[in-house]
PDB file of N, CA and C in Angstrom:
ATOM      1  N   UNK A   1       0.842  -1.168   0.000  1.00  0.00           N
ATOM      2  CA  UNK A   1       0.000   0.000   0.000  1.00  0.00           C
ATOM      3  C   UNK A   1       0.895   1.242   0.000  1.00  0.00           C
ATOM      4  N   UNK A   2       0.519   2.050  -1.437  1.00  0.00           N
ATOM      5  CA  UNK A   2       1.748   3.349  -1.237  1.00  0.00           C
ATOM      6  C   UNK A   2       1.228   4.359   0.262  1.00  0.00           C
ATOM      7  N   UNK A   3       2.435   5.089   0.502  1.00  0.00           N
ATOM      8  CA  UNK A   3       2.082   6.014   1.720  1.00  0.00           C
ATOM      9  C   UNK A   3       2.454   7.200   0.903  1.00  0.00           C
ATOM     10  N   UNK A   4       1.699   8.196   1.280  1.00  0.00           N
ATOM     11  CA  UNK A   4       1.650   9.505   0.433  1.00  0.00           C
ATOM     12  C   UNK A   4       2.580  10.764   1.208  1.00  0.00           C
ATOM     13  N   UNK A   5       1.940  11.206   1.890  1.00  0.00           N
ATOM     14  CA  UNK A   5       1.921  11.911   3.100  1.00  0.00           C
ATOM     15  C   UNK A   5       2.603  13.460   2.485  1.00  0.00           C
ATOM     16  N   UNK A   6       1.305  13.685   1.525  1.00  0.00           N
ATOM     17  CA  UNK A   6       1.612  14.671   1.223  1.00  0.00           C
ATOM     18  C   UNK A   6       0.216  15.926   0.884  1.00  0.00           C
ATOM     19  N   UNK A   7      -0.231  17.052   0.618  1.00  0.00           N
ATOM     20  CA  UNK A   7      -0.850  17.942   0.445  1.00  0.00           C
ATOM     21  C   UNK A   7      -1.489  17.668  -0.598  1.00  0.00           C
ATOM     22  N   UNK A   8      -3.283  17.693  -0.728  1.00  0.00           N
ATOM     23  CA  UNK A   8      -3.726  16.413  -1.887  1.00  0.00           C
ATOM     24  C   UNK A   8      -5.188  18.098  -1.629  1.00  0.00           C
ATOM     25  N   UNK A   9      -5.874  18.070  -3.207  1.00  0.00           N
ATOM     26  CA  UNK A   9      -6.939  19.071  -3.154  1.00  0.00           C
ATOM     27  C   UNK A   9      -8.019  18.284  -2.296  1.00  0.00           C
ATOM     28  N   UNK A  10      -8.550  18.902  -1.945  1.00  0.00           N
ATOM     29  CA  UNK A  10      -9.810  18.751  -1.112  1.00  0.00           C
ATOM     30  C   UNK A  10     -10.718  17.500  -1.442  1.00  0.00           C
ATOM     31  N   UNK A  11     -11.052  17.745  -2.833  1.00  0.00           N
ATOM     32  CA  UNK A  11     -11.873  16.188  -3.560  1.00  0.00           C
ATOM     33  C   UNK A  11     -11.258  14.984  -3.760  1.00  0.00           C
ATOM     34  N   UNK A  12     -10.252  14.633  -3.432  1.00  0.00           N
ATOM     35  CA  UNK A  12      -9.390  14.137  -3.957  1.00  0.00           C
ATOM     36  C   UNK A  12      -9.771  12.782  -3.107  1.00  0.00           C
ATOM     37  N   UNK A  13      -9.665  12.811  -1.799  1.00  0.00           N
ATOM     38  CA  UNK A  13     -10.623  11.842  -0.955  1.00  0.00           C
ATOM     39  C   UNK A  13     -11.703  11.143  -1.584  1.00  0.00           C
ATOM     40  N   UNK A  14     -12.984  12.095  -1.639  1.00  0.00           N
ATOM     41  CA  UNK A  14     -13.707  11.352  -2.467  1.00  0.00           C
ATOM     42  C   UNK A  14     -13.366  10.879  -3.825  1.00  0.00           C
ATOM     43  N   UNK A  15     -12.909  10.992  -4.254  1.00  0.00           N
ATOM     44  CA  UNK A  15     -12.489  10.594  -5.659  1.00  0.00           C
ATOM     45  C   UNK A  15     -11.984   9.139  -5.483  1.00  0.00           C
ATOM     46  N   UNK A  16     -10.794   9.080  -5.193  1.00  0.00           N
ATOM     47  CA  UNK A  16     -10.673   7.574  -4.284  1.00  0.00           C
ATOM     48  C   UNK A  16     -11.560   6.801  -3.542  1.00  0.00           C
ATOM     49  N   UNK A  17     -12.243   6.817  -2.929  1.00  0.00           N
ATOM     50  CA  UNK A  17     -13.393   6.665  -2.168  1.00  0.00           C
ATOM     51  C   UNK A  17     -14.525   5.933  -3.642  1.00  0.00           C
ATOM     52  N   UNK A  18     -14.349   6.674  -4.342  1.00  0.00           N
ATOM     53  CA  UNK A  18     -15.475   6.672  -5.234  1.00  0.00           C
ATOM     54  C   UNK A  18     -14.862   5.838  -6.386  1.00  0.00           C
ATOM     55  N   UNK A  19     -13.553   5.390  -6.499  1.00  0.00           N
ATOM     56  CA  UNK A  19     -12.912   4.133  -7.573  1.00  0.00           C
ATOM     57  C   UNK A  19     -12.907   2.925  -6.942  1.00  0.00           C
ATOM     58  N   UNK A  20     -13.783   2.933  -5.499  1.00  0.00           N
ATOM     59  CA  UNK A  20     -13.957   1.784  -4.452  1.00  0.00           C
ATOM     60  C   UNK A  20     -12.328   1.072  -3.718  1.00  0.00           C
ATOM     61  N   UNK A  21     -11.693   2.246  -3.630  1.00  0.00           N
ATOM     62  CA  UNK A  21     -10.601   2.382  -2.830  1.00  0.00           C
ATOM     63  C   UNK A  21     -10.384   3.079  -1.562  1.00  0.00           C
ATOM     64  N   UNK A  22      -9.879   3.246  -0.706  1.00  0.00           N
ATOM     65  CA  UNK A  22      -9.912   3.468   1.191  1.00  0.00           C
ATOM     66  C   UNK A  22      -8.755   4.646   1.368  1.00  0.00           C
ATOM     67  N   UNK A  23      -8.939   5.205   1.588  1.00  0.00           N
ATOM     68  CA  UNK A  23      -7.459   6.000   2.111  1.00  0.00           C
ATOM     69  C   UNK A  23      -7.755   6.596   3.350  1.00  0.00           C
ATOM     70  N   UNK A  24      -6.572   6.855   4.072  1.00  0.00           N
ATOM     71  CA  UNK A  24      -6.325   7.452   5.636  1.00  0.00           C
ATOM     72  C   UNK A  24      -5.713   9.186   5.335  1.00  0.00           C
ATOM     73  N   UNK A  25      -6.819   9.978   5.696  1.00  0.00           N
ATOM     74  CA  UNK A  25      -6.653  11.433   5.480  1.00  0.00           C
ATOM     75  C   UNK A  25      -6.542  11.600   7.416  1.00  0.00           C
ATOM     76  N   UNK A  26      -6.235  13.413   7.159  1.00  0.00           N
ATOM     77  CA  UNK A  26      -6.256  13.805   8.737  1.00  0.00           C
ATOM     78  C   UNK A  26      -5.820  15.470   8.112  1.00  0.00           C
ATOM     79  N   UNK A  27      -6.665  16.293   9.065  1.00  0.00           N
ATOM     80  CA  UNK A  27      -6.890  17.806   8.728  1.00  0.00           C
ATOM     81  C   UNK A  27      -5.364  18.300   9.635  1.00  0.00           C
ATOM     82  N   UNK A  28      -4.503  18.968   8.860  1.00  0.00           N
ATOM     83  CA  UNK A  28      -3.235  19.648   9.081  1.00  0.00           C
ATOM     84  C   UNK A  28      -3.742  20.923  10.169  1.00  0.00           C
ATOM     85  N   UNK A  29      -2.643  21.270  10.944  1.00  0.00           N
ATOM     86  CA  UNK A  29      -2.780  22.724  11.841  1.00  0.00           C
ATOM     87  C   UNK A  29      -2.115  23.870  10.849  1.00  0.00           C
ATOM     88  N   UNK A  30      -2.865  24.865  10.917  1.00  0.00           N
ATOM     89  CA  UNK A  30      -2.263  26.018  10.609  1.00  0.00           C
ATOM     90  C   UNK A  30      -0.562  25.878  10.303  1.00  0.00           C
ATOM     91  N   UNK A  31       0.206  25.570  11.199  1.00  0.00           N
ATOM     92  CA  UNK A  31       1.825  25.974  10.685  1.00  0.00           C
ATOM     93  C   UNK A  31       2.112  24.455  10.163  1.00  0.00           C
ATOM     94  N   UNK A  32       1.588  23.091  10.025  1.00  0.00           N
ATOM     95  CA  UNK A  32       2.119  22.036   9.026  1.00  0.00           C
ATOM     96  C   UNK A  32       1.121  22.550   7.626  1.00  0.00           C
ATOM     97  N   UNK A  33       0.348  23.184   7.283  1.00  0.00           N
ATOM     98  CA  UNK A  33      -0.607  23.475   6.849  1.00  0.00           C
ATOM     99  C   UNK A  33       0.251  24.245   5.459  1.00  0.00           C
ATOM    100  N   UNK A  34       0.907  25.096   6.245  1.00  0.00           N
ATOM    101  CA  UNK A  34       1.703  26.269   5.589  1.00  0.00           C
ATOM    102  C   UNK A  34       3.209  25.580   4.896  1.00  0.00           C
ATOM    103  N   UNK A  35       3.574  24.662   5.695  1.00  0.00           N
ATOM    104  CA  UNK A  35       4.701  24.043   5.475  1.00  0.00           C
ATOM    105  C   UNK A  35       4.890  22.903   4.277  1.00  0.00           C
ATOM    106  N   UNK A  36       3.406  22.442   4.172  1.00  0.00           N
ATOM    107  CA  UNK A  36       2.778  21.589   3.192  1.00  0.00           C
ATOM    108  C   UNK A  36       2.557  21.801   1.898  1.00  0.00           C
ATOM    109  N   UNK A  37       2.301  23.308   2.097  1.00  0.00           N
ATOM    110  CA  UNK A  37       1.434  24.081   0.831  1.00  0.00           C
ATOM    111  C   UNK A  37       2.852  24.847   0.312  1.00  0.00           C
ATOM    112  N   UNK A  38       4.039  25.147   1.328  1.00  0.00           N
ATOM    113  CA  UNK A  38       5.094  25.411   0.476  1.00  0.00           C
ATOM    114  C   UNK A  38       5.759  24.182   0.052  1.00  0.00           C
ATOM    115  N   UNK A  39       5.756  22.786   0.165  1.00  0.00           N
ATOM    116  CA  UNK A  39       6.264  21.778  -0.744  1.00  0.00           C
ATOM    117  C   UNK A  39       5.352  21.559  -1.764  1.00  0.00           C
ATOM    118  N   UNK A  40       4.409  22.031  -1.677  1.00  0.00           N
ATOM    119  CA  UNK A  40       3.387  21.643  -2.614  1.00  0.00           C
ATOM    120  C   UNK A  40       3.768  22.161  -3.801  1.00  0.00           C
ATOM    121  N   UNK A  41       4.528  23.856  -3.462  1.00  0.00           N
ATOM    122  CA  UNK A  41       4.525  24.867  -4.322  1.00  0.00           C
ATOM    123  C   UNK A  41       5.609  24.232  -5.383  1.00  0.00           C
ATOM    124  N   UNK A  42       6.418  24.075  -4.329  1.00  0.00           N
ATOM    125  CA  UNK A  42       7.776  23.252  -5.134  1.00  0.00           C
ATOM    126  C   UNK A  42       7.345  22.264  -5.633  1.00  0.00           C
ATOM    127  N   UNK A  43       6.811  21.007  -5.584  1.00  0.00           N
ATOM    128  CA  UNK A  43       6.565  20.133  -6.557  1.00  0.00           C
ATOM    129  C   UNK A  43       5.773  20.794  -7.775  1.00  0.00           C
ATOM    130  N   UNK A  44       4.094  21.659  -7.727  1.00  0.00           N
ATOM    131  CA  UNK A  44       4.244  21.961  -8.703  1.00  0.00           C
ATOM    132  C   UNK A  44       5.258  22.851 -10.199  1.00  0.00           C
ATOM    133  N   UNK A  45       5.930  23.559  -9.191  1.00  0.00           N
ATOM    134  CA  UNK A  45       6.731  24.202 -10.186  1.00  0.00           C
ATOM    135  C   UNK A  45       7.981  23.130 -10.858  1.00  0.00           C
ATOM    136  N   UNK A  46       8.313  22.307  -9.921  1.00  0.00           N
ATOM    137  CA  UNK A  46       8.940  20.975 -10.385  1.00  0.00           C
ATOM    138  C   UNK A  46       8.154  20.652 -11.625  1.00  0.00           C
ATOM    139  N   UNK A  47       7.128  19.906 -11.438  1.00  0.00           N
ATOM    140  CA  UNK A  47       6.188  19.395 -12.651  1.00  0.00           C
ATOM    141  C   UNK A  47       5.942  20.372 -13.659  1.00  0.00           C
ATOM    142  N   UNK A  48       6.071  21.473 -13.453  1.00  0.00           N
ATOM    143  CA  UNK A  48       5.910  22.815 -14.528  1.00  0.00           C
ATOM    144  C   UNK A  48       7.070  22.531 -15.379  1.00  0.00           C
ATOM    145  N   UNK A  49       8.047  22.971 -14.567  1.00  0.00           N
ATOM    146  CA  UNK A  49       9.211  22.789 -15.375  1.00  0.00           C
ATOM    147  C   UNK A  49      10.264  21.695 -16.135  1.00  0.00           C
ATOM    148  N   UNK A  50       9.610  20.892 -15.691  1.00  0.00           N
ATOM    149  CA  UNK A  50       9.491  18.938 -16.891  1.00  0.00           C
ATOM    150  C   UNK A  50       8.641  19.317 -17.774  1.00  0.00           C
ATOM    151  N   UNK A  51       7.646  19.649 -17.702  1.00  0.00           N
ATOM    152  CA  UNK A  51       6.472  19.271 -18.606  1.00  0.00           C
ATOM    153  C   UNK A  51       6.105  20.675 -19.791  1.00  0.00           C
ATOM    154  N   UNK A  52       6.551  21.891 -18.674  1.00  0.00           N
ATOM    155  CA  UNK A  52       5.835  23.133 -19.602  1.00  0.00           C
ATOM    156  C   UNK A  52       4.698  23.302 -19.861  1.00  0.00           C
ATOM    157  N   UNK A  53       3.540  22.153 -19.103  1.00  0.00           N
ATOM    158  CA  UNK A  53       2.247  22.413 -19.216  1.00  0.00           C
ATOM    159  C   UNK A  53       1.077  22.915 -19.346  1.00  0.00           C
ATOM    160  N   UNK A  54      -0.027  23.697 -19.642  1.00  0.00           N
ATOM    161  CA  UNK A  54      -0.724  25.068 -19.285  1.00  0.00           C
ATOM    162  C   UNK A  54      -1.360  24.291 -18.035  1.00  0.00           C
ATOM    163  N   UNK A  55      -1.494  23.312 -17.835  1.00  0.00           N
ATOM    164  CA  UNK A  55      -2.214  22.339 -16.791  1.00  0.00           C
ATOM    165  C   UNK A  55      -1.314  22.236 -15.425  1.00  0.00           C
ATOM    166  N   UNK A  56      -0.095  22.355 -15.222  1.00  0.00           N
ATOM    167  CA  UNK A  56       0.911  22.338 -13.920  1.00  0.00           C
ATOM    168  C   UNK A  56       1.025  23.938 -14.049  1.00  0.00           C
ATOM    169  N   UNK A  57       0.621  24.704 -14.597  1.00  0.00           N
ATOM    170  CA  UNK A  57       1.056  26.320 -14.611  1.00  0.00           C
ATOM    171  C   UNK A  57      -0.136  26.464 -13.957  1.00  0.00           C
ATOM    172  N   UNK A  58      -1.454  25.876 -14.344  1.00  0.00           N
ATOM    173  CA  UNK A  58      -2.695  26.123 -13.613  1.00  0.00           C
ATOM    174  C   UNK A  58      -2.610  25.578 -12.341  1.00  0.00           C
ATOM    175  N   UNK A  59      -1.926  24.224 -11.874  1.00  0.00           N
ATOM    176  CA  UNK A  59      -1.621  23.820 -10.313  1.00  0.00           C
ATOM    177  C   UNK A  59      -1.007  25.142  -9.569  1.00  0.00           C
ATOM    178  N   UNK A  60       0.263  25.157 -10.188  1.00  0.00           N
ATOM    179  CA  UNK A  60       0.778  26.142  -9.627  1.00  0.00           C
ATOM    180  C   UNK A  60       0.520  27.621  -9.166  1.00  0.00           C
ATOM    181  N   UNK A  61      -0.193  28.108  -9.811  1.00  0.00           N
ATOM    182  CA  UNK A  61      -1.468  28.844  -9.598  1.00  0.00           C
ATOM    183  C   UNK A  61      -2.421  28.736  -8.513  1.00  0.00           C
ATOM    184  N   UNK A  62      -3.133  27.234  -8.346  1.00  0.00           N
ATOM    185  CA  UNK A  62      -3.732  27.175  -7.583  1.00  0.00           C
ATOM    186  C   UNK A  62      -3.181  26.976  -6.332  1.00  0.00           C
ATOM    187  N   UNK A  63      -2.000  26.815  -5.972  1.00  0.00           N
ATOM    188  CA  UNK A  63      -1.525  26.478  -5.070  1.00  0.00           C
ATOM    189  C   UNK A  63      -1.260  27.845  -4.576  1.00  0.00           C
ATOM    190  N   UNK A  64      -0.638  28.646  -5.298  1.00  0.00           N
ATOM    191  CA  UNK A  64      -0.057  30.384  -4.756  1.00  0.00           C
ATOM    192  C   UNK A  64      -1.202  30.960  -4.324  1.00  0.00           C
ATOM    193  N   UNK A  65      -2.416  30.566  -4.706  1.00  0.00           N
ATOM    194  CA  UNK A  65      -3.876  30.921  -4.261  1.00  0.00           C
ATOM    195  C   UNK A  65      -4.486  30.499  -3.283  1.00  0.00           C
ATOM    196  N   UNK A  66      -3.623  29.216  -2.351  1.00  0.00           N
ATOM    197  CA  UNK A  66      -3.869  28.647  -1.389  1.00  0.00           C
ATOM    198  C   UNK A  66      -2.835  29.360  -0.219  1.00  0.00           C
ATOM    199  N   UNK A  67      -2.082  29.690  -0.839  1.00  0.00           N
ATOM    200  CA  UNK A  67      -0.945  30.290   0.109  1.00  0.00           C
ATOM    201  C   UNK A  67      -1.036  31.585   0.436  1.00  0.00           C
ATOM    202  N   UNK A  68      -1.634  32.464  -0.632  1.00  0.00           N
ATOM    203  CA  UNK A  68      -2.257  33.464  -0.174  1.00  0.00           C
ATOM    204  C   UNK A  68      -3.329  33.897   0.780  1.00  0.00           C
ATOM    205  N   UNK A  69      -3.959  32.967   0.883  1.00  0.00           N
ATOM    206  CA  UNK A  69      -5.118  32.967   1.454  1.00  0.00           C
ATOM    207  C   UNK A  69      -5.169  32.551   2.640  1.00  0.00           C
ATOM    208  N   UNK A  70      -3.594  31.495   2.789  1.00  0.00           N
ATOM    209  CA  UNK A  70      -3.529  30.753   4.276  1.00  0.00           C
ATOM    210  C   UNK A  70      -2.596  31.864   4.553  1.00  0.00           C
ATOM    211  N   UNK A  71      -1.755  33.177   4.610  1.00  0.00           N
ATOM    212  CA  UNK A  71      -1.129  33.934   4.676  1.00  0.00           C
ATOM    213  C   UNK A  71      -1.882  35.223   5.206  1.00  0.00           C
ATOM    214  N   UNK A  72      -3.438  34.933   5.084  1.00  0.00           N
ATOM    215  CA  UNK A  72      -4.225  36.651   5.123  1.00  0.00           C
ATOM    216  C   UNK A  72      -4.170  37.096   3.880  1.00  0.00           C
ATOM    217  N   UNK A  73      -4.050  36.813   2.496  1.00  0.00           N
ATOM    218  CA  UNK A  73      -4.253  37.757   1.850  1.00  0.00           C
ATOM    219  C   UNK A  73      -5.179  36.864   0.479  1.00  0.00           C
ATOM    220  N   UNK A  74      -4.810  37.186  -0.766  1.00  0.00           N
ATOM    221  CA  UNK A  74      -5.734  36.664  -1.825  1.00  0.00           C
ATOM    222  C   UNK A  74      -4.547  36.923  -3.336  1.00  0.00           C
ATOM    223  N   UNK A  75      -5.645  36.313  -4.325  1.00  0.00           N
ATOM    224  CA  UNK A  75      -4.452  36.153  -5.317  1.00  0.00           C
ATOM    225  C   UNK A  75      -4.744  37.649  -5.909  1.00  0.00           C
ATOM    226  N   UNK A  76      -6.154  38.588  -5.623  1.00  0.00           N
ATOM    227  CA  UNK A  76      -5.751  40.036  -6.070  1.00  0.00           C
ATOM    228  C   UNK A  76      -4.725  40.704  -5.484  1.00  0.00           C
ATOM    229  N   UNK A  77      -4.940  40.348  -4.205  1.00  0.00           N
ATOM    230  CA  UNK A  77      -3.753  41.205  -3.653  1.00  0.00           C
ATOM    231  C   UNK A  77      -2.487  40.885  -4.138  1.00  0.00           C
ATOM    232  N   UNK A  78      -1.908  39.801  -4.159  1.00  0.00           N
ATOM    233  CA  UNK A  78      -0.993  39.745  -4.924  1.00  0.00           C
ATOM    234  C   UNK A  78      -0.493  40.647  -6.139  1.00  0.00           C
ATOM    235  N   UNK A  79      -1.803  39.963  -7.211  1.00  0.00           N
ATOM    236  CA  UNK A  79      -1.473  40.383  -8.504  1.00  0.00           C
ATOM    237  C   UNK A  79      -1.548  42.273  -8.297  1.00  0.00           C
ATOM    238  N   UNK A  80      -2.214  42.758  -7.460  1.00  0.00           N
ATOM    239  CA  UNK A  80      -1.959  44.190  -7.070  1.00  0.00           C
ATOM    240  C   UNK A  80      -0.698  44.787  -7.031  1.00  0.00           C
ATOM    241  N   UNK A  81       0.055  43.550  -6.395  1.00  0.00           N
ATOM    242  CA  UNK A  81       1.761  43.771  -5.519  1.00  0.00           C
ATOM    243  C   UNK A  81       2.319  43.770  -7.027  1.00  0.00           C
ATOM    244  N   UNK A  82       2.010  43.168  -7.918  1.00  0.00           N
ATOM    245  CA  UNK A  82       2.725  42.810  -9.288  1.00  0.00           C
ATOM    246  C   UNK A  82       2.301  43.795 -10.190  1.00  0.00           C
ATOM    247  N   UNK A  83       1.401  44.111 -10.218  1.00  0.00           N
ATOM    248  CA  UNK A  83       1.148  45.301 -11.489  1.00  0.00           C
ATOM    249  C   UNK A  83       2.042  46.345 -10.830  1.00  0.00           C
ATOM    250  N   UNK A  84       1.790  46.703  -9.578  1.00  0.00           N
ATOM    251  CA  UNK A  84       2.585  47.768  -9.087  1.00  0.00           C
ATOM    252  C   UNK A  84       4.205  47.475  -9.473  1.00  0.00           C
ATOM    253  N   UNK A  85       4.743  46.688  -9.210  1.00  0.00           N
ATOM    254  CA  UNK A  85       5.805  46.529  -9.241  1.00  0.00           C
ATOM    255  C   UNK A  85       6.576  46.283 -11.021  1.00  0.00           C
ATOM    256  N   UNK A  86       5.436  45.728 -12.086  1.00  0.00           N
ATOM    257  CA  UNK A  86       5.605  45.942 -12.661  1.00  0.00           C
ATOM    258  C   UNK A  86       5.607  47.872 -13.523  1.00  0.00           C
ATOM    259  N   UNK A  87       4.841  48.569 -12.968  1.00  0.00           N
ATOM    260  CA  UNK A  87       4.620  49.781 -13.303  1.00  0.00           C
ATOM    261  C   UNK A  87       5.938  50.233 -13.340  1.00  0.00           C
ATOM    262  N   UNK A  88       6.949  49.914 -11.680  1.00  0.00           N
ATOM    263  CA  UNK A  88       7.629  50.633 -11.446  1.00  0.00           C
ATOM    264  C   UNK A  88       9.326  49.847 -12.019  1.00  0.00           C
ATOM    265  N   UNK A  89       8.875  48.954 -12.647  1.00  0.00           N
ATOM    266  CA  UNK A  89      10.272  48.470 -12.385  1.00  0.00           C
ATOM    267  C   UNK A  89      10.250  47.681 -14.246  1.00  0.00           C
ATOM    268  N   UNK A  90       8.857  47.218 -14.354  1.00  0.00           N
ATOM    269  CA  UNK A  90       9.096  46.483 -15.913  1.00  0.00           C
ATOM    270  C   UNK A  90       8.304  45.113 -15.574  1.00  0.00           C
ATOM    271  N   UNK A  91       8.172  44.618 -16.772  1.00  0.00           N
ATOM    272  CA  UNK A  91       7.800  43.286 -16.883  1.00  0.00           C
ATOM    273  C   UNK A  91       9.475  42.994 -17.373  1.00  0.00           C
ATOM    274  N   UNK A  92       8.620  41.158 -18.200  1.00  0.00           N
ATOM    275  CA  UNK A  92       9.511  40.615 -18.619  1.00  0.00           C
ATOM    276  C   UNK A  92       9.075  40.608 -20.371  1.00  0.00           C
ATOM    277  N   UNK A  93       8.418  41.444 -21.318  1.00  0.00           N
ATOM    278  CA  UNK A  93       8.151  41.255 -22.349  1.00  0.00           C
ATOM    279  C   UNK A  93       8.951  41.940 -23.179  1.00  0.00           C
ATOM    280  N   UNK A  94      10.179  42.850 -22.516  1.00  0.00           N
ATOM    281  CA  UNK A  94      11.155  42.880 -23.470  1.00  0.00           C
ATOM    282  C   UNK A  94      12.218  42.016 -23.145  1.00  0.00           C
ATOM    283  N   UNK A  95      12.409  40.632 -22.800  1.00  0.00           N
ATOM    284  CA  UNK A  95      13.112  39.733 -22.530  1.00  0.00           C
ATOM    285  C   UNK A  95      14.429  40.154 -22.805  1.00  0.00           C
ATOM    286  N   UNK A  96      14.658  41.405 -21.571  1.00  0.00           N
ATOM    287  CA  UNK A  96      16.183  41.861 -21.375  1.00  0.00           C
ATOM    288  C   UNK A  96      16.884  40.793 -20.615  1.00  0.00           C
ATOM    289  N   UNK A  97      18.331  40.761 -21.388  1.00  0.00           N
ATOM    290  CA  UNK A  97      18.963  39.319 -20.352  1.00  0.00           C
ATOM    291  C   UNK A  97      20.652  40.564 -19.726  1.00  0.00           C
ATOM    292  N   UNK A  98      20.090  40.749 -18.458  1.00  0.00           N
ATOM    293  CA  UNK A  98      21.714  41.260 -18.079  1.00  0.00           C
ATOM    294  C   UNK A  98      22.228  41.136 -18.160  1.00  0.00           C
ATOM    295  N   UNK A  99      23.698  41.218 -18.690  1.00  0.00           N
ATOM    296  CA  UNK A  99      24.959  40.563 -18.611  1.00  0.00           C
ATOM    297  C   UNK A  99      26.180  41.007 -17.700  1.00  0.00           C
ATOM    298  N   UNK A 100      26.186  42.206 -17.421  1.00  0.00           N
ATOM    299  CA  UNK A 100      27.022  43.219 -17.134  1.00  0.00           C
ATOM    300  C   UNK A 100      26.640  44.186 -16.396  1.00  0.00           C
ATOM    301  N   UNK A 101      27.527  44.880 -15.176  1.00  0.00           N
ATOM    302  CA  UNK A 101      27.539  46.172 -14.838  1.00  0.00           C
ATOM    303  C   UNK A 101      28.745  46.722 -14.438  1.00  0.00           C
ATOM    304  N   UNK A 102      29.263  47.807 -15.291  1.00  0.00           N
ATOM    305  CA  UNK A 102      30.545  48.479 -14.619  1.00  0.00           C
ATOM    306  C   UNK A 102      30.386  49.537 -13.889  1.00  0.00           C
ATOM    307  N   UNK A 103      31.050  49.351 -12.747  1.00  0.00           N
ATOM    308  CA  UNK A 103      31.272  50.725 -12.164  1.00  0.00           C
ATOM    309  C   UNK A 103      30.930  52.031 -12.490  1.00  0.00           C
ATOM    310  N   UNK A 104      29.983  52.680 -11.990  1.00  0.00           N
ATOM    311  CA  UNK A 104      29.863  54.269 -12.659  1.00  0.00           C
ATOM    312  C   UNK A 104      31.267  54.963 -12.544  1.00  0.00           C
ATOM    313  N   UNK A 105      30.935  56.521 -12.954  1.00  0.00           N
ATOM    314  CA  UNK A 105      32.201  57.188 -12.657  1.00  0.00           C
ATOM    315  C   UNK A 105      31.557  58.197 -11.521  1.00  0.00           C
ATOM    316  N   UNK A 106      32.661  57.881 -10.188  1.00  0.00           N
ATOM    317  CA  UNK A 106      32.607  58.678  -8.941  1.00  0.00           C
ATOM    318  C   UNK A 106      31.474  58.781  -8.320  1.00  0.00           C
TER     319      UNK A 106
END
């Protein structure tokens, strides 16, 4: 019997349950909660970055939307923090690649 013991969406129980298979769940505290949902983050971006998926870009997503939310905040607020920051600083759609910085003068 595999052991998982890892951060699984909400339906996911029933879903198993419902292919007439058994599994052993248990509701996380607040700080394993948080600790979970940041490995989570990392595996999806793991699987993002094997695959290039629009489907692991959408996990990953949903997961930063879980973290926001277990954090106090939401994925507007976020994307708020990002337009702003894009205003002030740039995106990435002129795919500048740094190479270099010399010293000013004085």
């Amino acid at each position: 019997m595999p052991i998982y013991h890892k951060l699984v969406r909400d339906r996911i129980p029933d879903i198993i349950r419902a292919s007439g298979k058994t599994c052993v769940c248990r509701t996380l505290d607040e700080a394993e909660y948080l600790e979970r949902l940041e490995d989570k983050l990392q595996e999806e971006l793991t699987e993002y970055m094997e695959s290039k998926s629009m489907e692991e870009l959408a996990d990953l997503l949903e997961v930063m939307s879980a973290v926001a939310k277990a954090r106090g905040s939401c994925l507007e607020e976020v994307d708020a923090l990002r337009r702003a920051k894009a205003a002030a600083r740039g995106g990435f759609d002129g795919r500048v690649l740094l190479e270099e910085v010399s010293p000013g003068r004085g």
